[in-house]
C-alpha atoms as a PDB file:
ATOM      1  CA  UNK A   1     -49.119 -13.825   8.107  1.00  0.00           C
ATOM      2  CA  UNK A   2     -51.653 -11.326   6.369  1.00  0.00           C
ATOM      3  CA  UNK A   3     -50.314  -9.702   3.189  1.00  0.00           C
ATOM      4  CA  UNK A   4     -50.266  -6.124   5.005  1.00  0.00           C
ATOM      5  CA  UNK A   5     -47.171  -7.580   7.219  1.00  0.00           C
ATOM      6  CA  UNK A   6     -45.675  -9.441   3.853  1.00  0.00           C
ATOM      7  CA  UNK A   7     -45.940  -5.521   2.212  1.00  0.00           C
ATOM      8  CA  UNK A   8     -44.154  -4.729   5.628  1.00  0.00           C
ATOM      9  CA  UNK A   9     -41.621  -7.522   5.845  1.00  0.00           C
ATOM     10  CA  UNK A  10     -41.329  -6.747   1.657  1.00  0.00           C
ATOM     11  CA  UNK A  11     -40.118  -3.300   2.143  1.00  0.00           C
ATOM     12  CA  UNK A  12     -38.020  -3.577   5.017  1.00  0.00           C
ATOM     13  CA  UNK A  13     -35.901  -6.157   2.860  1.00  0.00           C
ATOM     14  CA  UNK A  14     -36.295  -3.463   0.054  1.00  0.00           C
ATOM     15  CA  UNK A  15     -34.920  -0.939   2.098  1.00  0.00           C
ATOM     16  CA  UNK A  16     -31.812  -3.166   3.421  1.00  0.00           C
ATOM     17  CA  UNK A  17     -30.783  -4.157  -0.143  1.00  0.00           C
ATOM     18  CA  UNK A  18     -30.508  -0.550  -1.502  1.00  0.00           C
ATOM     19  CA  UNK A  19     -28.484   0.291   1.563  1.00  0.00           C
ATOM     20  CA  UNK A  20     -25.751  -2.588   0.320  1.00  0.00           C
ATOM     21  CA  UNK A  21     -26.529  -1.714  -2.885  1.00  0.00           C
ATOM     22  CA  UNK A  22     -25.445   1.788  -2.046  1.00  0.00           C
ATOM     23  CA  UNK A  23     -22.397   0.499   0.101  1.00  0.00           C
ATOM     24  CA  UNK A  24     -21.569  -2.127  -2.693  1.00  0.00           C
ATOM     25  CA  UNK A  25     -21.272   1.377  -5.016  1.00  0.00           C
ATOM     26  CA  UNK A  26     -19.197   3.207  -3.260  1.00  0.00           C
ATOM     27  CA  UNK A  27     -16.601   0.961  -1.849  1.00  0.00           C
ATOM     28  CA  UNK A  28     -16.594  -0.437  -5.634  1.00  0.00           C
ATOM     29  CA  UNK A  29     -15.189   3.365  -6.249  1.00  0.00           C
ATOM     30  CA  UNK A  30     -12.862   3.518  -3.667  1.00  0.00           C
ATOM     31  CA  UNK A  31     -11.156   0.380  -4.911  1.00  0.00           C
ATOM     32  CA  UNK A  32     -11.251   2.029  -8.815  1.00  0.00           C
ATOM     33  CA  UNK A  33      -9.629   5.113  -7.447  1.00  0.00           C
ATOM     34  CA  UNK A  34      -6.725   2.755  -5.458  1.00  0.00           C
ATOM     35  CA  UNK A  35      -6.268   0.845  -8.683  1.00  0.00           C
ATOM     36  CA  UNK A  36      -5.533   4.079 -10.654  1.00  0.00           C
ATOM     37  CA  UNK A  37      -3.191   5.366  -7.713  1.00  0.00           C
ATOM     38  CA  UNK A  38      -1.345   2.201  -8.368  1.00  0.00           C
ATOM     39  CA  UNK A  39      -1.438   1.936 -12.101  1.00  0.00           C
ATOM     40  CA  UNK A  40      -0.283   5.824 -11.864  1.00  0.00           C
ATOM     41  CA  UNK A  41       2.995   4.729  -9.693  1.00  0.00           C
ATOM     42  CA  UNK A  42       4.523   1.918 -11.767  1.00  0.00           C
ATOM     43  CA  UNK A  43       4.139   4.874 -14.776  1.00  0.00           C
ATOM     44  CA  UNK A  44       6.339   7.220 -12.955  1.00  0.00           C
ATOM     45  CA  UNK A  45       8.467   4.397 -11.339  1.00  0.00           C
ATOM     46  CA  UNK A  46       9.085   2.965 -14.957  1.00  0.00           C
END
């Protein structure tokens, strides 16, 4: 393999972690906001 397909093969893998990264991020907020709606219930049920 010549290093111009390793710099290839390098920033594919790159790309493909920020895109979890990214997914990683938001579903991380998603499950913030649901703990909040739940933490927000038992206050008013209490």
């Amino acid at each position: 393999m010549t290093s111009t397909e390793k710099i290839a093969n390098a920033k594919k893998r790159i790309s493909e972690l920020e895109r979890l990264i990214k997914c990683w991020d938001t579903s991380e907020d998603k499950n913030i906001n649901n703990i909040d709606l739940e933490v927000n219930n038992e206050k008013v049920a209490a």
